[in-house]
N, C-alpha and C. Protein backbone atom coordinates (compact mmCIF):
# COMPACT_ATOMS: atom_id res chain seq x y z
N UNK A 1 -100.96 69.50 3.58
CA UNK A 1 -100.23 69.17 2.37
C UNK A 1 -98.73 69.04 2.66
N UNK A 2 -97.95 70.18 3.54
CA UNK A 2 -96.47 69.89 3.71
C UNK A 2 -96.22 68.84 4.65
N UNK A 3 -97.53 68.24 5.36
CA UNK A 3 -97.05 66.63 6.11
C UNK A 3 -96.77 65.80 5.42
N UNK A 4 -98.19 65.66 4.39
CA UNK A 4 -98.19 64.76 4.07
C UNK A 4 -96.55 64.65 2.59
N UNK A 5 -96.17 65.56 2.14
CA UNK A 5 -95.12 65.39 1.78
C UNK A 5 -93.54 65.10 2.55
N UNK A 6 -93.91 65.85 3.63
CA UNK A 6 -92.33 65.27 4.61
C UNK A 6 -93.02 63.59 4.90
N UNK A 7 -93.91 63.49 5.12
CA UNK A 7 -93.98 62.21 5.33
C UNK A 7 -93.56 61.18 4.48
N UNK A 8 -93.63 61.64 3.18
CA UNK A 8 -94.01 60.86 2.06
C UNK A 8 -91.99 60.94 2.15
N UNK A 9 -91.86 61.93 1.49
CA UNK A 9 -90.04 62.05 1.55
C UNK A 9 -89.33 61.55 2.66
N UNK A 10 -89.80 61.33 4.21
CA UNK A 10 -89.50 60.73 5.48
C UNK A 10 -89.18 58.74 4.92
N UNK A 11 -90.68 58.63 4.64
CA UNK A 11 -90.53 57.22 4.35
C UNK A 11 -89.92 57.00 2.91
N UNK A 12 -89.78 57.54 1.94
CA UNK A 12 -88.23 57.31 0.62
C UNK A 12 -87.14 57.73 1.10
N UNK A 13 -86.69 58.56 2.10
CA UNK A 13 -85.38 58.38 2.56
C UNK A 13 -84.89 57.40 3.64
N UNK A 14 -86.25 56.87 4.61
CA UNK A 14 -85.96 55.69 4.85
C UNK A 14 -85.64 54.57 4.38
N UNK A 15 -86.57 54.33 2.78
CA UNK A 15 -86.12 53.16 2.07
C UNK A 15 -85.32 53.35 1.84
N UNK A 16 -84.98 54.30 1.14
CA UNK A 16 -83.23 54.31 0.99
C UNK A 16 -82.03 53.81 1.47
N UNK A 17 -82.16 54.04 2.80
CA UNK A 17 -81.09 54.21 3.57
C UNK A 17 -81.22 53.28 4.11
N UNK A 18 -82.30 52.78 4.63
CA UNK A 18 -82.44 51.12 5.66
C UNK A 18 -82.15 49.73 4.68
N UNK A 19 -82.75 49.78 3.35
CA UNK A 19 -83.17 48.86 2.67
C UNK A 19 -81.58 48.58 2.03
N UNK A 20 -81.05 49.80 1.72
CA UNK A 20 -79.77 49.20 0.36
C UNK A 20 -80.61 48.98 -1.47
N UNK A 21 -81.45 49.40 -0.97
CA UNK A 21 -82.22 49.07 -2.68
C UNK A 21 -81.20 49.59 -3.49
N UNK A 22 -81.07 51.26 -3.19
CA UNK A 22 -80.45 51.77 -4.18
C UNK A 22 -79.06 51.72 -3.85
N UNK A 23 -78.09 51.96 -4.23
CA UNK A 23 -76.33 52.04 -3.86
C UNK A 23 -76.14 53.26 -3.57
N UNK A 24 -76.35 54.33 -2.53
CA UNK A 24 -76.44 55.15 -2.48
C UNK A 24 -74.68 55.94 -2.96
N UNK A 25 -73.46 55.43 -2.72
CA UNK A 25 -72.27 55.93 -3.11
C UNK A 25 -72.10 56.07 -4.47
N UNK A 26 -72.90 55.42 -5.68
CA UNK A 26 -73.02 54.89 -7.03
C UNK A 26 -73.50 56.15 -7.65
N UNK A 27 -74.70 56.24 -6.39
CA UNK A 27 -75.68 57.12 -6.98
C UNK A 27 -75.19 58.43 -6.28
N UNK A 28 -74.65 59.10 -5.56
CA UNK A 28 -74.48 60.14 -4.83
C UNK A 28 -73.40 61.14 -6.03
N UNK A 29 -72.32 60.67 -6.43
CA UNK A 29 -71.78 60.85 -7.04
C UNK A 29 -72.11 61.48 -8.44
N UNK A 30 -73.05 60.65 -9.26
CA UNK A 30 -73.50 62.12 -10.35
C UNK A 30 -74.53 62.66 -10.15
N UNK A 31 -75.18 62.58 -8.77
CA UNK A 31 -75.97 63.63 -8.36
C UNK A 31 -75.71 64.74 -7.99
N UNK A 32 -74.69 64.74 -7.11
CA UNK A 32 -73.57 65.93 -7.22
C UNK A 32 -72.94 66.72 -8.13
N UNK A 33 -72.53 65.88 -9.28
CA UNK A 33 -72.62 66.65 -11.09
C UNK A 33 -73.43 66.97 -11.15
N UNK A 34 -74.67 66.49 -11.38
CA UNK A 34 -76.12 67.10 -11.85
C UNK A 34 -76.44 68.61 -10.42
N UNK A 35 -76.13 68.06 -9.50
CA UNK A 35 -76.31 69.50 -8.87
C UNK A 35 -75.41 70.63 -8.97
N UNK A 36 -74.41 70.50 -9.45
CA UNK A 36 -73.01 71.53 -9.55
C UNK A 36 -73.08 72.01 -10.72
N UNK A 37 -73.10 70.92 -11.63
CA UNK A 37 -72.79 71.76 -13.03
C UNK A 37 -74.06 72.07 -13.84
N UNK A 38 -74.84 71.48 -13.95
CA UNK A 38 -76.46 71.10 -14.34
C UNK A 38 -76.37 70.37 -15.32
N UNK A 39 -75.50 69.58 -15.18
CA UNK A 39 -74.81 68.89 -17.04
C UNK A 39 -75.55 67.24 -16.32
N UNK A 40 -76.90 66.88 -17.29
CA UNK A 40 -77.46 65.55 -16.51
C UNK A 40 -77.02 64.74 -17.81
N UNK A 41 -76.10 64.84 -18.66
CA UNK A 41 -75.27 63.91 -19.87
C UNK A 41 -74.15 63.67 -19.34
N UNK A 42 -73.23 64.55 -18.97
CA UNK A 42 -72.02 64.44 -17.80
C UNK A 42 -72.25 63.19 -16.65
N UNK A 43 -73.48 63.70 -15.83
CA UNK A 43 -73.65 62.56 -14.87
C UNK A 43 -73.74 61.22 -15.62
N UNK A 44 -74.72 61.05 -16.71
CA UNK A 44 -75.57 60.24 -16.56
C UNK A 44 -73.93 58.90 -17.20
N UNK A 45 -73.33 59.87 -18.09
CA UNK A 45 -71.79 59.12 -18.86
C UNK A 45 -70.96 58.93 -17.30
N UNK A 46 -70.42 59.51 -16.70
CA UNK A 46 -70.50 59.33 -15.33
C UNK A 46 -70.63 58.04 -14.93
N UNK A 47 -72.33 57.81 -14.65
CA UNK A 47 -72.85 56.44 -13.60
C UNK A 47 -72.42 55.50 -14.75
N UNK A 48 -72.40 55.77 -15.70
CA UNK A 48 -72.49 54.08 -16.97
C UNK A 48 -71.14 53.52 -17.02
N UNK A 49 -70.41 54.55 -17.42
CA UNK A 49 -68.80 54.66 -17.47
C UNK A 49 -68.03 53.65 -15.96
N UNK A 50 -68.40 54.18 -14.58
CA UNK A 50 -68.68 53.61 -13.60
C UNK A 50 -68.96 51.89 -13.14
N UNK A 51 -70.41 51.80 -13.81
CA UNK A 51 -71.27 50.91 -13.68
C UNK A 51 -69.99 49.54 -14.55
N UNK A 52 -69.47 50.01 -15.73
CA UNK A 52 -69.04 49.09 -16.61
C UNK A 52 -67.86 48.82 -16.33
N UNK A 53 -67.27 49.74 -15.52
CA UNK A 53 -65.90 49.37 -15.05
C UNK A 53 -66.01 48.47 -13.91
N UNK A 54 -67.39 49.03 -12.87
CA UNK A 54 -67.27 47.54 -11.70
C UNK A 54 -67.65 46.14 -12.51
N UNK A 55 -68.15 46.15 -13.88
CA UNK A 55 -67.98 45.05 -13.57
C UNK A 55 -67.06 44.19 -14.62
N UNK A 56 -66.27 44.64 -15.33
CA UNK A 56 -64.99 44.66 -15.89
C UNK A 56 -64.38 44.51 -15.04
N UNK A 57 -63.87 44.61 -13.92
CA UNK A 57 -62.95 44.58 -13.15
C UNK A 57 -62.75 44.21 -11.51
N UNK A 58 -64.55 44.67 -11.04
CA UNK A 58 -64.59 44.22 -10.03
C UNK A 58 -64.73 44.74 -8.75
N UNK A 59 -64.04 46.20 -9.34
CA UNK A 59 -63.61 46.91 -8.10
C UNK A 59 -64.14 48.32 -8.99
N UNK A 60 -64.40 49.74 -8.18
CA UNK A 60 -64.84 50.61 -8.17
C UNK A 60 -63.64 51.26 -9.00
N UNK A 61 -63.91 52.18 -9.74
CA UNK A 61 -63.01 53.14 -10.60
C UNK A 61 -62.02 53.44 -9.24
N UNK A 62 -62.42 54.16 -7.99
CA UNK A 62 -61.56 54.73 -7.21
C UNK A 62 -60.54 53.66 -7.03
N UNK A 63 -61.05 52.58 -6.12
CA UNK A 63 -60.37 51.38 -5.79
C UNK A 63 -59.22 50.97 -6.96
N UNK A 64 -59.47 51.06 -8.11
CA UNK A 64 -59.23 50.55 -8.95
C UNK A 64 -57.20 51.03 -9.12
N UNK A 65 -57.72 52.73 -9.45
CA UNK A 65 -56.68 53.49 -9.25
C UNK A 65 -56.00 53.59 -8.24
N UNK A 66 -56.16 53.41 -6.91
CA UNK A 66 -55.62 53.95 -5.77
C UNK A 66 -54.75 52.21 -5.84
N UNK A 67 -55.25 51.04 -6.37
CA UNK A 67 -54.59 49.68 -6.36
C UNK A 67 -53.51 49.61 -7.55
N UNK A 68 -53.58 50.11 -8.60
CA UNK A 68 -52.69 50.19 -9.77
C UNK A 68 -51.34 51.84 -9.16
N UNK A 69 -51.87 52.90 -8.47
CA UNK A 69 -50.87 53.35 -8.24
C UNK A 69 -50.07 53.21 -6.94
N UNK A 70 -50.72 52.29 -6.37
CA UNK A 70 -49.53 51.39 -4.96
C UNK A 70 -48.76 50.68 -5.75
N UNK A 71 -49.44 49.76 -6.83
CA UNK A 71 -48.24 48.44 -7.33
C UNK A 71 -47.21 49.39 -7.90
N UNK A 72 -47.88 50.44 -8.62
CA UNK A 72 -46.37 51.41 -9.25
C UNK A 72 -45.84 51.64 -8.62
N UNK A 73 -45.87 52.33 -7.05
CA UNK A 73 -45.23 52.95 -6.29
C UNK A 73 -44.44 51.55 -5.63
N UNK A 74 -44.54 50.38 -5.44
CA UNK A 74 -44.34 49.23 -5.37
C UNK A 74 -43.16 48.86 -6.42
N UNK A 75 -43.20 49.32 -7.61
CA UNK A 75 -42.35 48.44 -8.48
C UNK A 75 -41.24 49.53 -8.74
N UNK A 76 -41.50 51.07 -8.53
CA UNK A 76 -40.74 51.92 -8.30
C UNK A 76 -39.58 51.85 -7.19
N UNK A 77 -40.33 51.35 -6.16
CA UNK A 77 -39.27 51.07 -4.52
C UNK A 77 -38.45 49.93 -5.23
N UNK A 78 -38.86 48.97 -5.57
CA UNK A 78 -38.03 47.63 -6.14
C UNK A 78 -37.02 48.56 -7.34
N UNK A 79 -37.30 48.80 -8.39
CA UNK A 79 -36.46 49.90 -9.19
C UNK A 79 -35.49 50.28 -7.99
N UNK A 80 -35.77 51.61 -7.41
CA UNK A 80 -34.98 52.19 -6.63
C UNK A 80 -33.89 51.18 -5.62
N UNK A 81 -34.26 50.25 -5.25
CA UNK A 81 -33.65 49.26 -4.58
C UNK A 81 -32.30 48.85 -5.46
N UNK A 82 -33.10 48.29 -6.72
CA UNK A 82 -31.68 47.75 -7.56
C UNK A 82 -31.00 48.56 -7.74
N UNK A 83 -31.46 49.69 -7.90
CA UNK A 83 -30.62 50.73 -8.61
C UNK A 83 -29.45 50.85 -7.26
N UNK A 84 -30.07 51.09 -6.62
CA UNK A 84 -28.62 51.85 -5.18
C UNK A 84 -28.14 50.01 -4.93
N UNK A 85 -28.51 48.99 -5.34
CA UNK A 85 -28.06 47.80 -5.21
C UNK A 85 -26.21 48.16 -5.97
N UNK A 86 -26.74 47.86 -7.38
CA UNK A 86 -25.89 48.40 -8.13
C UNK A 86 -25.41 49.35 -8.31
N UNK A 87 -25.11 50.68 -7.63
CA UNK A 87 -24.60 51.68 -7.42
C UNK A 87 -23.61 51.37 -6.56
N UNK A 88 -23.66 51.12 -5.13
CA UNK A 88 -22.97 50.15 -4.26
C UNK A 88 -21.84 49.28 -4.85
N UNK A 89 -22.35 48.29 -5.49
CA UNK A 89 -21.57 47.51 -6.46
C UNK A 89 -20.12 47.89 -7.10
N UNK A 90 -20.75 48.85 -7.96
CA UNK A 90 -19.75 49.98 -8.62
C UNK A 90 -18.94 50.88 -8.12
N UNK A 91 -19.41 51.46 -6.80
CA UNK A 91 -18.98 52.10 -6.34
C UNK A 91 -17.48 51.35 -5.45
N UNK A 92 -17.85 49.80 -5.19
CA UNK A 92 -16.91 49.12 -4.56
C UNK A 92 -15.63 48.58 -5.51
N UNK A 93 -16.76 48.67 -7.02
CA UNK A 93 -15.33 47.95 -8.19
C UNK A 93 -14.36 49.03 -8.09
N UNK A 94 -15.07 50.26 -8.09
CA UNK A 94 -13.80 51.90 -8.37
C UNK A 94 -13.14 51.54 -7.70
N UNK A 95 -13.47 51.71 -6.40
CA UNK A 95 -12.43 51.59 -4.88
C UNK A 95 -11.68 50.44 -5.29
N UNK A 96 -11.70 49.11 -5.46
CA UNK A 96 -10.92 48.72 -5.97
C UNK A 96 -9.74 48.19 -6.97
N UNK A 97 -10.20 49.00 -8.01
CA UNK A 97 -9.33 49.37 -8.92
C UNK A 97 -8.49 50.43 -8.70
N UNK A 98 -8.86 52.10 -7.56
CA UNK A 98 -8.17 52.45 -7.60
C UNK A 98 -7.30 52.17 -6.86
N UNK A 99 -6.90 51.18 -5.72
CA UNK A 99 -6.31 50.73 -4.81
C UNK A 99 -5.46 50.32 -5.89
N UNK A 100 -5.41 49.21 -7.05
CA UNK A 100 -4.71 48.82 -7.34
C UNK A 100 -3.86 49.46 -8.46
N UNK A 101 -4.81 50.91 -8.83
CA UNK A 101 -3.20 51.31 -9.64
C UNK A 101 -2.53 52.62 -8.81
N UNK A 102 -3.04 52.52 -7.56
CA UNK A 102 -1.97 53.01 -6.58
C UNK A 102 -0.96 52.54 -5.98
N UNK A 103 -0.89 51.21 -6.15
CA UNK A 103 -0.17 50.31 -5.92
C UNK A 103 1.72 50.84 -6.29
N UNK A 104 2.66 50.38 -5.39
CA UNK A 104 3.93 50.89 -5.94
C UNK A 104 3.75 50.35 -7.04
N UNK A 105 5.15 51.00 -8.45
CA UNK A 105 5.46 50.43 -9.37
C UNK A 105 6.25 48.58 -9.40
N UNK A 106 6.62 48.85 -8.00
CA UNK A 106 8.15 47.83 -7.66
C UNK A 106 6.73 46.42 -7.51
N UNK A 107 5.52 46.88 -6.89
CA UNK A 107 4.68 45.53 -6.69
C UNK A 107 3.86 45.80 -8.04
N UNK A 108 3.99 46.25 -8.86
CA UNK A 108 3.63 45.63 -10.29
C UNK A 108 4.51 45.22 -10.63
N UNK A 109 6.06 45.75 -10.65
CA UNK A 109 6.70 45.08 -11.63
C UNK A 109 6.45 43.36 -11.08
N UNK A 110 6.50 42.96 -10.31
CA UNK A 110 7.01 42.04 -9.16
C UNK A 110 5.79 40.83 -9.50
N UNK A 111 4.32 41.67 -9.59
CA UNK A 111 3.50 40.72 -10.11
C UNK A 111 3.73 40.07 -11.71
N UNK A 112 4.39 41.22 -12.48
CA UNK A 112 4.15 40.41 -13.80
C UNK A 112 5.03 39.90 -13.88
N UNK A 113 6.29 40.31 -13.05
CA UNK A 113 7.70 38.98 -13.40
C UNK A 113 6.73 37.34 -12.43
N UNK A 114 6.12 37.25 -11.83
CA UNK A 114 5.27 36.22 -10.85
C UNK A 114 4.49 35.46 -12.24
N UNK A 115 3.60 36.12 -12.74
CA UNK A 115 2.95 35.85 -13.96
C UNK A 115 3.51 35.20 -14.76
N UNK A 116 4.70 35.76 -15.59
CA UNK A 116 5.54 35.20 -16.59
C UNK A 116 5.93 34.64 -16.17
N UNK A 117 6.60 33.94 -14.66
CA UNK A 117 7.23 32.59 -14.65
C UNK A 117 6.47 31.47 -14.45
N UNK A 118 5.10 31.92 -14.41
CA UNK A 118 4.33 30.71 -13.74
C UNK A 118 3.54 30.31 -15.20
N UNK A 119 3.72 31.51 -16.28
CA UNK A 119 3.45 30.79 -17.96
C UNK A 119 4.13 30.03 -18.06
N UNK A 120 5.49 30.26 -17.69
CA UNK A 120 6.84 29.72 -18.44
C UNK A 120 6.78 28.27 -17.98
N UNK A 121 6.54 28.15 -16.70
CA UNK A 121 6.41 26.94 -16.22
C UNK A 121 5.52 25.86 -16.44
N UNK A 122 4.44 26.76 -16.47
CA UNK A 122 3.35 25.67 -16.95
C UNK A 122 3.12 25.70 -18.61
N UNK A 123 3.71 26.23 -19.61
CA UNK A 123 4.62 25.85 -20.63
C UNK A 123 5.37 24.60 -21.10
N UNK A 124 6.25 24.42 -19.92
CA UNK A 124 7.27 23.75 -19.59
C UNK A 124 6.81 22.17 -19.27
N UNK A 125 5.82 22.53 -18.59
CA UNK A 125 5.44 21.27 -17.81
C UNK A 125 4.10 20.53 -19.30
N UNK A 126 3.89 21.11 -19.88
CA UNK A 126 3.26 21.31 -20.87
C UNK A 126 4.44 20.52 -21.83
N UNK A 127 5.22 20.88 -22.26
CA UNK A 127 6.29 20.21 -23.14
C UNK A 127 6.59 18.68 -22.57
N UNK A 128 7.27 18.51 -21.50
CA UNK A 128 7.56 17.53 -20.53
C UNK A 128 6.54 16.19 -21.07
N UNK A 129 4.64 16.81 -20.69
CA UNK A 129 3.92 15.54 -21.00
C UNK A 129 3.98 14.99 -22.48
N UNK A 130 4.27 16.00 -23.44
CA UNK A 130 4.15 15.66 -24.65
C UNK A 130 5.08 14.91 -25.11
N UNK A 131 6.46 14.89 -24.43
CA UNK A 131 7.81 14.20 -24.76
C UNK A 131 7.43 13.04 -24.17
N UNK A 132 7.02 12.50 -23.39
CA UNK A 132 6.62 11.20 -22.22
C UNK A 132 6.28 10.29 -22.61
């Protein structure tokens, strides 16, 4: 009697395993619920839950997640990128602003008398065409 049962269980774990009939990763998974917890409603929501997402989507629940949290971690690095892009940026406007109100007083004054004559002039030259 115990041959003829290893035998019998010999050749269904061969089909199993040689053939591909069953998906054995599909199936391994709430068999392992059903052996851990004894909850065979757990499993069985489990395989369906599973079953409907490959084919919604294509790809295995795991796959699924491990591909949606690379692109995050993906769009996070791009985030992080701009961000110290523009940090950089800013950091170069300060520096140059404070350069320029360290500047002596004598080369400000010097720029805005530069300024005002070059209004005045092109003012001027401004009047000139209109008289012409």
């Amino acid at each position: 009697m115990i041959q003829k049962f290893l035998k019998l269980s010999l050749f269904l774990t061969s089909f199993l395993f040689l053939t591909g009939f069953v998906p054995l990763p599909a199936v391994l998974g709430p068999a392992i619920t059903v052996a851990t917890s004894g909850n065979l409603v757990k499993a069985t929501a489990q395989l369906v839950i599973d079953n409907e997402f490959k084919k919604k989507t294509g790809k295995s629940s795991l796959n699924y997640i491990t591909d949606e949290v690379s692109k995050n971690n993906e769009e996070n690095r791009i985030n992080k990128d701009f961000k110290n892009l523009i940090e950089k940026k800013v950091k170069i406007a300060h520096q140059k602003l404070v350069q320029q109100n360290n500047e002596p007083k004598i080369i400000k004054d010097f720029k805005l008398l530069v300024e005002k004559r070059v209004e005045l002039t092109h003012q001027k030259l401004i009047k000139q065409k209109i008289n012409q």
